[in-house]
Protein backbone atom coordinates (compact mmCIF):
# COMPACT_ATOMS: atom_id res chain seq x y z
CA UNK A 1 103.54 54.42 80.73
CA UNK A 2 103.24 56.71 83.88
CA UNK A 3 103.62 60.09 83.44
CA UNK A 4 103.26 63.66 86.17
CA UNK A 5 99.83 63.95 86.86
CA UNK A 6 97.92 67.08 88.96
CA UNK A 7 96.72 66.50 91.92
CA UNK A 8 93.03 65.27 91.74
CA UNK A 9 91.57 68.18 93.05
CA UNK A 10 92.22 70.01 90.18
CA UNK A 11 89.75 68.19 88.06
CA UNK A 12 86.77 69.42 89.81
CA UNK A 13 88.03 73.21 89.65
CA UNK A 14 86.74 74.96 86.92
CA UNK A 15 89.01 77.54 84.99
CA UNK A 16 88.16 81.35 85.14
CA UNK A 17 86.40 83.10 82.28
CA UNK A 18 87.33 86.16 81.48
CA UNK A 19 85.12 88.89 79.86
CA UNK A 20 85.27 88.26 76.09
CA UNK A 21 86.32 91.62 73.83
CA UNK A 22 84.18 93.65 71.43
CA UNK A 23 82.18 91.90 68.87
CA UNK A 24 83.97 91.88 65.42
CA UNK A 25 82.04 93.74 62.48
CA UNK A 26 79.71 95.93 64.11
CA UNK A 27 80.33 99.70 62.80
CA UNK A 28 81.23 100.47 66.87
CA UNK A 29 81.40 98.22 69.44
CA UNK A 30 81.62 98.04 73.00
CA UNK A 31 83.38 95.97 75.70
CA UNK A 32 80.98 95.69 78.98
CA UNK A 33 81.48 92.06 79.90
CA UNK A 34 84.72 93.09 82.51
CA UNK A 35 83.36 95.77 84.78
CA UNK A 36 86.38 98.10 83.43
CA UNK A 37 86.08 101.44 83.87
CA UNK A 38 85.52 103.32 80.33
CA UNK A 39 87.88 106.61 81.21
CA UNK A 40 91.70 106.66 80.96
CA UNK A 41 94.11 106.79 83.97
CA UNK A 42 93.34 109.60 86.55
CA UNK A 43 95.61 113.28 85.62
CA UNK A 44 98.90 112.77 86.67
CA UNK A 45 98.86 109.08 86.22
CA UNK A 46 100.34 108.40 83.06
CA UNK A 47 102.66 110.08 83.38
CA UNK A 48 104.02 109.10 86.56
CA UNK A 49 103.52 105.34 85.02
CA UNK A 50 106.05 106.15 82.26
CA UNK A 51 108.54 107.74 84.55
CA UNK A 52 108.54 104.09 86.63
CA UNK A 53 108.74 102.64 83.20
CA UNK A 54 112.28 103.49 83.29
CA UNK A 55 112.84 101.30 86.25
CA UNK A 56 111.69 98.25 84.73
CA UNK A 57 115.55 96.63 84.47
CA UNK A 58 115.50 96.61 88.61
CA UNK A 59 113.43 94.34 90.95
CA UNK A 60 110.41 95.82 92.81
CA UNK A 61 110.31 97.00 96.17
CA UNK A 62 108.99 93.49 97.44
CA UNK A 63 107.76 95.17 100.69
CA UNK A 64 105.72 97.30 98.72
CA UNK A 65 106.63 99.82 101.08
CA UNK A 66 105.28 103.58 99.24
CA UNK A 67 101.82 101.89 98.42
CA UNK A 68 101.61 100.32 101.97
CA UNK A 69 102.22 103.67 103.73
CA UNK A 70 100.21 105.30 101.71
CA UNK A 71 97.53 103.53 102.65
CA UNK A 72 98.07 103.31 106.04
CA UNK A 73 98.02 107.10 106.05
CA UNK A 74 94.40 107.15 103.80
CA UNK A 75 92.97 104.69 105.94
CA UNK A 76 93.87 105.16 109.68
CA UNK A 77 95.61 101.61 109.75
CA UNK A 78 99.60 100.45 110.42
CA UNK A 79 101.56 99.49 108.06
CA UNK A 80 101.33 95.37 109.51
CA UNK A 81 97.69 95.41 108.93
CA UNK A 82 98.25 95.78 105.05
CA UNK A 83 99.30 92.84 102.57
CA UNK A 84 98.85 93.90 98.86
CA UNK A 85 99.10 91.97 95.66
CA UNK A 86 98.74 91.30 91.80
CA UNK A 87 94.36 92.52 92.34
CA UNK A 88 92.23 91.48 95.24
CA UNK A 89 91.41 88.47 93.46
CA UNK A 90 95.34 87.26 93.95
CA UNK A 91 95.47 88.58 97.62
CA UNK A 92 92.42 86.39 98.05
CA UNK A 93 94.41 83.56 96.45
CA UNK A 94 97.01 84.06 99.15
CA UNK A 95 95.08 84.50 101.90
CA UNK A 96 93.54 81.33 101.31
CA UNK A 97 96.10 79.15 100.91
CA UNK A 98 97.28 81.06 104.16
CA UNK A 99 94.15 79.62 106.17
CA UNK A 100 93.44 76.32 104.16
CA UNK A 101 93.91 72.92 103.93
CA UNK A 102 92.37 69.46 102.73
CA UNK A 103 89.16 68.71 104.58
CA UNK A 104 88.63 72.24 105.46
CA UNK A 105 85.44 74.29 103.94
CA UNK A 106 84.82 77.96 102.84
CA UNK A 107 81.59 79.06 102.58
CA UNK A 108 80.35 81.94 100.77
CA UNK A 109 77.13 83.65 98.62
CA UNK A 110 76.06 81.72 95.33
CA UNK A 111 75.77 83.38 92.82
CA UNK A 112 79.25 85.49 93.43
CA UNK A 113 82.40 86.11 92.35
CA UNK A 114 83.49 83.46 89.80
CA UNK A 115 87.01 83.62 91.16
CA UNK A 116 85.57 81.91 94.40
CA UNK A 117 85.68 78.23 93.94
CA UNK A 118 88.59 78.01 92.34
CA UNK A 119 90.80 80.23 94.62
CA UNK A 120 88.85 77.95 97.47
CA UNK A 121 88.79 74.24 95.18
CA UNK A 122 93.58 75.39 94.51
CA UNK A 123 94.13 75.07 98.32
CA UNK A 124 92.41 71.49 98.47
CA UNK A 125 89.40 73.05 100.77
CA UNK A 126 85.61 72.27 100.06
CA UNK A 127 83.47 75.29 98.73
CA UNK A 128 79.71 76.02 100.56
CA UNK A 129 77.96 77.71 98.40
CA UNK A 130 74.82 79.03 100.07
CA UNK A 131 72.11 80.71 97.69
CA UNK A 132 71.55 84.10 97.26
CA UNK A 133 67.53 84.94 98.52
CA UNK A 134 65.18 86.28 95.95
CA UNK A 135 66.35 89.77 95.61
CA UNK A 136 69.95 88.33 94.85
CA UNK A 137 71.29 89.45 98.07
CA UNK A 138 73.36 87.41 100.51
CA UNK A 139 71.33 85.17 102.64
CA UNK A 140 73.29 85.72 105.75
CA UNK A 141 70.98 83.45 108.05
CA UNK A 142 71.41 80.62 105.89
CA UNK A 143 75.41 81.18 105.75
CA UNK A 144 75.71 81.29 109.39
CA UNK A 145 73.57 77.96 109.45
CA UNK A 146 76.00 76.72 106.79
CA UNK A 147 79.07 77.28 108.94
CA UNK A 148 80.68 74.16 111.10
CA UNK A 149 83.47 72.77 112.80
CA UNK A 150 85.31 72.48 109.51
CA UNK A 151 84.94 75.88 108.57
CA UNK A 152 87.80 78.43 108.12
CA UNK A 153 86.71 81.01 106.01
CA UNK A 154 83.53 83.26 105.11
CA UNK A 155 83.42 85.31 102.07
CA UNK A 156 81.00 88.02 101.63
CA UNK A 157 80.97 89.91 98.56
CA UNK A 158 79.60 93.44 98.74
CA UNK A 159 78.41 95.30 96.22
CA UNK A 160 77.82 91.04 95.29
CA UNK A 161 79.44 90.82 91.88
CA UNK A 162 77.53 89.82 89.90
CA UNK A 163 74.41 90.77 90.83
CA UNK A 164 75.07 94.22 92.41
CA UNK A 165 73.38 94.38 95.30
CA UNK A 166 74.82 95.72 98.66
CA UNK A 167 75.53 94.13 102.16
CA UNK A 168 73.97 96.33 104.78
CA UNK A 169 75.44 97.46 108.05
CA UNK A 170 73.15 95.85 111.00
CA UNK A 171 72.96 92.65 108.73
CA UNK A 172 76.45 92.20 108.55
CA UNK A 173 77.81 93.35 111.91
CA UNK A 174 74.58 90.94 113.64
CA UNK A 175 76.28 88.04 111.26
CA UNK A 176 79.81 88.91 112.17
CA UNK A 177 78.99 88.96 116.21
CA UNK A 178 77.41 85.66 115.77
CA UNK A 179 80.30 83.82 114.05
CA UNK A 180 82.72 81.66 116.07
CA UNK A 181 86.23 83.75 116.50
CA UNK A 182 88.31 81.43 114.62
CA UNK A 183 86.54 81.85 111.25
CA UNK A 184 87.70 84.20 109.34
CA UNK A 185 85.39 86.82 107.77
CA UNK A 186 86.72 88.11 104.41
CA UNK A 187 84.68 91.51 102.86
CA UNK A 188 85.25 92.19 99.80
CA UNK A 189 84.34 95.05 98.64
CA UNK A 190 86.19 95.62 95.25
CA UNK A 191 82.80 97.92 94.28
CA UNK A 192 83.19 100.23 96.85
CA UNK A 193 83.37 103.84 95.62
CA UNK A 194 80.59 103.25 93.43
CA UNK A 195 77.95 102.38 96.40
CA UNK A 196 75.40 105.24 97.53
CA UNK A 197 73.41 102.86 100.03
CA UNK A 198 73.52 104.54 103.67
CA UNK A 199 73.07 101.94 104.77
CA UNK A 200 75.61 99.94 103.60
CA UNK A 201 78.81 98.03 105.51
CA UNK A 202 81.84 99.66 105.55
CA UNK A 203 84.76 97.05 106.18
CA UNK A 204 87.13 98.98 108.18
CA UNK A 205 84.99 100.05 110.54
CA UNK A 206 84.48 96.02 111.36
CA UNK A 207 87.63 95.08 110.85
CA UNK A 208 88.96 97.67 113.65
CA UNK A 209 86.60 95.86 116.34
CA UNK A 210 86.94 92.20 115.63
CA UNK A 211 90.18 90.44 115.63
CA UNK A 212 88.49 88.02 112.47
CA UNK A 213 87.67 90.05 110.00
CA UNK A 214 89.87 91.15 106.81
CA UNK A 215 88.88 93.87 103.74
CA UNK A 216 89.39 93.26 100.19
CA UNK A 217 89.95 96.35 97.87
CA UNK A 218 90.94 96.79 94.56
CA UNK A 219 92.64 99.49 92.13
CA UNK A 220 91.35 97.85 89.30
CA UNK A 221 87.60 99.39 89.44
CA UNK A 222 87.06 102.55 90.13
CA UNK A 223 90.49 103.73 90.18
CA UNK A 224 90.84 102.19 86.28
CA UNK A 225 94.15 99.89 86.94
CA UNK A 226 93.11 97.17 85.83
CA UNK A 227 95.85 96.65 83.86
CA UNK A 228 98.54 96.81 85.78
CA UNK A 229 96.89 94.76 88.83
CA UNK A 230 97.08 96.10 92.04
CA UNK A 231 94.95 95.13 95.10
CA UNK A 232 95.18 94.79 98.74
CA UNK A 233 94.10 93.21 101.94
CA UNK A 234 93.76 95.25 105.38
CA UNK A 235 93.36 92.89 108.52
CA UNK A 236 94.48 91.69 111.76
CA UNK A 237 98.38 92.18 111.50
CA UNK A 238 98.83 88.31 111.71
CA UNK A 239 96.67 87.57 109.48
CA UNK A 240 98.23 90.30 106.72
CA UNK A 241 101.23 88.62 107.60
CA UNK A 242 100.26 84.78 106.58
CA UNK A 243 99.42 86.64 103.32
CA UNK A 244 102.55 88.51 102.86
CA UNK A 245 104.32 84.85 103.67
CA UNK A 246 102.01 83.41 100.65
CA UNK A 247 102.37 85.89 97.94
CA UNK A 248 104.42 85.48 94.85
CA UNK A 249 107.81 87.51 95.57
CA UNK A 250 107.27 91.40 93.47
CA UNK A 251 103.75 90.57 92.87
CA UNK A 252 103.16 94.24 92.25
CA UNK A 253 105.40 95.71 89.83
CA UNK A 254 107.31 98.94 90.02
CA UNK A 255 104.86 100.71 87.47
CA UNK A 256 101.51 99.13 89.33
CA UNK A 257 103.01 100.55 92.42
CA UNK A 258 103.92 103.72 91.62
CA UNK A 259 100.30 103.95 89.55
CA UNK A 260 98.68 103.47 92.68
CA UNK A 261 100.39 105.65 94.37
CA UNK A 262 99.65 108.51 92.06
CA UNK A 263 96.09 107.41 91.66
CA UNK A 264 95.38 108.14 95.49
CA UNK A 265 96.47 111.19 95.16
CA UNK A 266 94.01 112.17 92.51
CA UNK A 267 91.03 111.88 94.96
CA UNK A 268 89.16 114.37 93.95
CA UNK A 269 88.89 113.55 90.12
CA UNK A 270 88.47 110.19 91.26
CA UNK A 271 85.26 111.49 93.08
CA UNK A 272 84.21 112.92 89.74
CA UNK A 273 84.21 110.59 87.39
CA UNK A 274 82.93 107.75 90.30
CA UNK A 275 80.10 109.98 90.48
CA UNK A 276 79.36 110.47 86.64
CA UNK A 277 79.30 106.88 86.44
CA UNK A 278 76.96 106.36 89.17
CA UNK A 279 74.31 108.67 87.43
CA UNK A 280 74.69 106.44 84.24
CA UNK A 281 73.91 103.42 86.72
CA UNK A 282 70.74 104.97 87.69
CA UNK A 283 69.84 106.02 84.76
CA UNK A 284 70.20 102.80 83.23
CA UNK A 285 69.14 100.85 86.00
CA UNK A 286 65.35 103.11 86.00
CA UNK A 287 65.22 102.79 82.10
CA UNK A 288 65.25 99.43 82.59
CA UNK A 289 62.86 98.59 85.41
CA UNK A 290 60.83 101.68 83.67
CA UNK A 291 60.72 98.68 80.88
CA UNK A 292 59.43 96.22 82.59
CA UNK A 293 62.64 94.42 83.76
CA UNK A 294 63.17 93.34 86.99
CA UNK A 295 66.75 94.36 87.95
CA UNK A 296 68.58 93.93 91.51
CA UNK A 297 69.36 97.08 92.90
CA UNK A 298 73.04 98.09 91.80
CA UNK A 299 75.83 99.59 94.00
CA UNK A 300 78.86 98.55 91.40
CA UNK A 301 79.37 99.55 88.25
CA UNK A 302 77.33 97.17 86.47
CA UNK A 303 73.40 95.51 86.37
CA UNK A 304 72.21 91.98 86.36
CA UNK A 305 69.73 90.42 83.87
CA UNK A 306 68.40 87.41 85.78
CA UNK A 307 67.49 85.65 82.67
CA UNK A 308 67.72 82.29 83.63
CA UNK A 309 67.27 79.64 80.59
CA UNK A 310 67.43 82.74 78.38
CA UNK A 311 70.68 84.17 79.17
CA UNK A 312 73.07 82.77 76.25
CA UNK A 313 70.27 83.70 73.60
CA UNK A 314 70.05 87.15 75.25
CA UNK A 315 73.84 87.60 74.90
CA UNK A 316 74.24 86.54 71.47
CA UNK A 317 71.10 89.24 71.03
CA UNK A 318 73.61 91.74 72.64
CA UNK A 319 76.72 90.07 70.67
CA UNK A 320 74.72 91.26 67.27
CA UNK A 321 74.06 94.98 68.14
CA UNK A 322 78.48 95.15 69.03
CA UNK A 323 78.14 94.39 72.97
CA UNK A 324 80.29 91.75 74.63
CA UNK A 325 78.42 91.34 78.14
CA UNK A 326 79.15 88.51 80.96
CA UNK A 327 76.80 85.41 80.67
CA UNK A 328 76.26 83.26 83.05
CA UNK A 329 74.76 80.17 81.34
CA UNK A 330 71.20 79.64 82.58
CA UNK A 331 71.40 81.89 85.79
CA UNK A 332 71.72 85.78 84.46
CA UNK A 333 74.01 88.23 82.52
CA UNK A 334 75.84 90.79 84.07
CA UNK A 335 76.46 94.24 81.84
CA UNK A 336 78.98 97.00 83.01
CA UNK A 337 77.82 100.17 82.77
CA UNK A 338 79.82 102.56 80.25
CA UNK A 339 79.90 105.34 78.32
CA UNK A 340 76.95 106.94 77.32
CA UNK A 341 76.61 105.62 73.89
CA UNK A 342 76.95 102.05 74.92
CA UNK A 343 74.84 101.99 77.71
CA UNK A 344 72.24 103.67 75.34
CA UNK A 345 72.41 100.74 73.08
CA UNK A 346 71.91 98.58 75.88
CA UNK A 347 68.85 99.97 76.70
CA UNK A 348 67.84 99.61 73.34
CA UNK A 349 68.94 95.93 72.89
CA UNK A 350 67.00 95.19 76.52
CA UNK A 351 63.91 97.07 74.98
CA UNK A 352 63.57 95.33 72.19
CA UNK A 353 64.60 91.91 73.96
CA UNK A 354 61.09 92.86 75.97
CA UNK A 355 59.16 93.97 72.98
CA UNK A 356 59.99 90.53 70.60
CA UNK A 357 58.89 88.53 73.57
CA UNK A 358 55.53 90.18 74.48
């Protein structure tokens, strides 16, 4: 008997894992396996939130329309050259199946972003995954090498999530001026406010001189939305249009909008607690390498244990002391940084992780 089947290209795509919750039955435990940012909504916020609460029994403004000038006023852009959505990782969704098509191929960094292949593998292109070199950084010879006839679209992930290290400037713009016009360059950067790097790329500043280059940012980091899911995509006003054409009708809801909203308005506590966070990087980022571990340079809000083989028993070591973290089976574990008291226990987990091993 015949029944509805998916179409095949579904069995190769491999569902996304989310970050799994606080171990159960330590005396406190501690969620780092999300990259969530450990403080409550910025002043202001809440509040704001549970005025737009009341609103819930109408329809959203579809055309986003306060969010979108809002941004256009932060960051020097129209209106057309914004399409926003349910997080960067759905405006990528859209974007893609904007630009995509059977046969076609995406390349991008590997290890990245786990969302990748399957926002690439939904729209029935091929994914290119080109390996990260041995400081876990994109490889952006050996990307342009990997790009052909049949590719639309390059992703570059930067801070790269999950390994935290940053694209830089010359690198990028050099890789951008040597790809062919009618591939499309996508930058995320959904770790931006938490990079220090000079030296690093900012995406604007390419987008505004090439007509094939979109930026992906995010409210769900540093600005602590995740919940309500709010990210957006600033590009050549086409292309933000074949995204606004793709998107799921009142993606962002009346409360994530409004949130938003508020939350760029609360720049300078924003500034605040981006930078407290950034000195519990560092300091958790030298008390490890002061250990003896070999850690990629962070620019997000989290570190990367390149643990290879040893990853799943080095998260179960983690599991034990009340820390969820983000393994990646036999490549590396990713930790978000957060408060003080959990990041202290990392350190103390990692140390003795060195210690029982010699």
């Amino acid at each position: 008997m015949s029944t509805p089947r998916p179409r095949p290209a579904l069995a190769a795509i491999p569902g996304y894992k989310a970050g799994e919750p606080p171990p159960a039955g330590a005396e406190t435990s501690y969620k780092l396996s999300s990259n969530e940012n450990p403080y409550p909504p910025l002043p202001g916020v809440l509040d704001t939130v549970t005025a737009a609460a009341g609103e819930m029994n109408r329809y959203p403004d579809m055309g986003v329309r306060a969010l979108h000038a809002a941004l256009a006023e932060r960051l020097g852009v129209p209106t057309d050259q914004i399409a926003s959505g349910a997080g960067s990782v759905a405006v990528l969704y859209h974007l893609l199946q904007a630009m995509c098509a059977e046969g076609d191929e995406v390349v991008y960094a590997w290890r990245s972003f786990e969302a990748y292949p399957i926002a690439v593998g939904v729209t029935g292109a091929a994914s290119v995954r080109v390996p990260l070199d041995s400081d876990a950084r994109h490889d952006l010879i050996a990307m342009r090498a990997a790009i052909t006839d049949a590719t639309k679209v390059v992703l570059v992930c930067t801070p790269n999530n999950p390994t935290g290290p940053v694209v830089h400037r010359d690198e990028l713009t050099s890789f951008i001026e040597d790809v062919p016009p009618d591939v499309l360059v996508v930058i995320d950067e959904a770790y931006r406010e938490f990079v220090t790097d000079p030296d690093t790329v900012d995406g604007l500043d390419l987008m505004r001189r090439r007509d094939n280059v979109v930026v992906l940012r995010t409210f769900s980091k540093a600005y602590g939305l995740a919940g309500l899911r709010v990210g957006y995509a600033v590009g050549p006003a086409a292309v933000a249009e074949a995204i606004r054409k793709c998107s799921l009708p009142f993606g962002v809801s009346v409360v994530a909008q409004a949130a938003a909203v508020a939350s760029l308005d609360a720049e300078v506590e924003l500034a605040q607690r981006v930078k407290e966070l950034v000195v519990e990087r560092e300091r958790v980022w030298r008390g490890l390498t002061d250990n003896g571990w070999a850690i990629p340079r962070p620019e997000g809000n989290f570190v990367w244990f390149g643990l290879g083989a040893e990853t799943s028993d080095f998260a179960a070591a983690c599991d034990a002391a009340g820390l969820s973290v983000r393994p990646f089976p036999g490549e590396g574990a990713r930790v978000t940084i957060g408060d003080v008291e959990a990041n202290d226990r990392v350190l103390q987990v990692a140390s003795r992780w060195r210690a029982e091993r010699g």
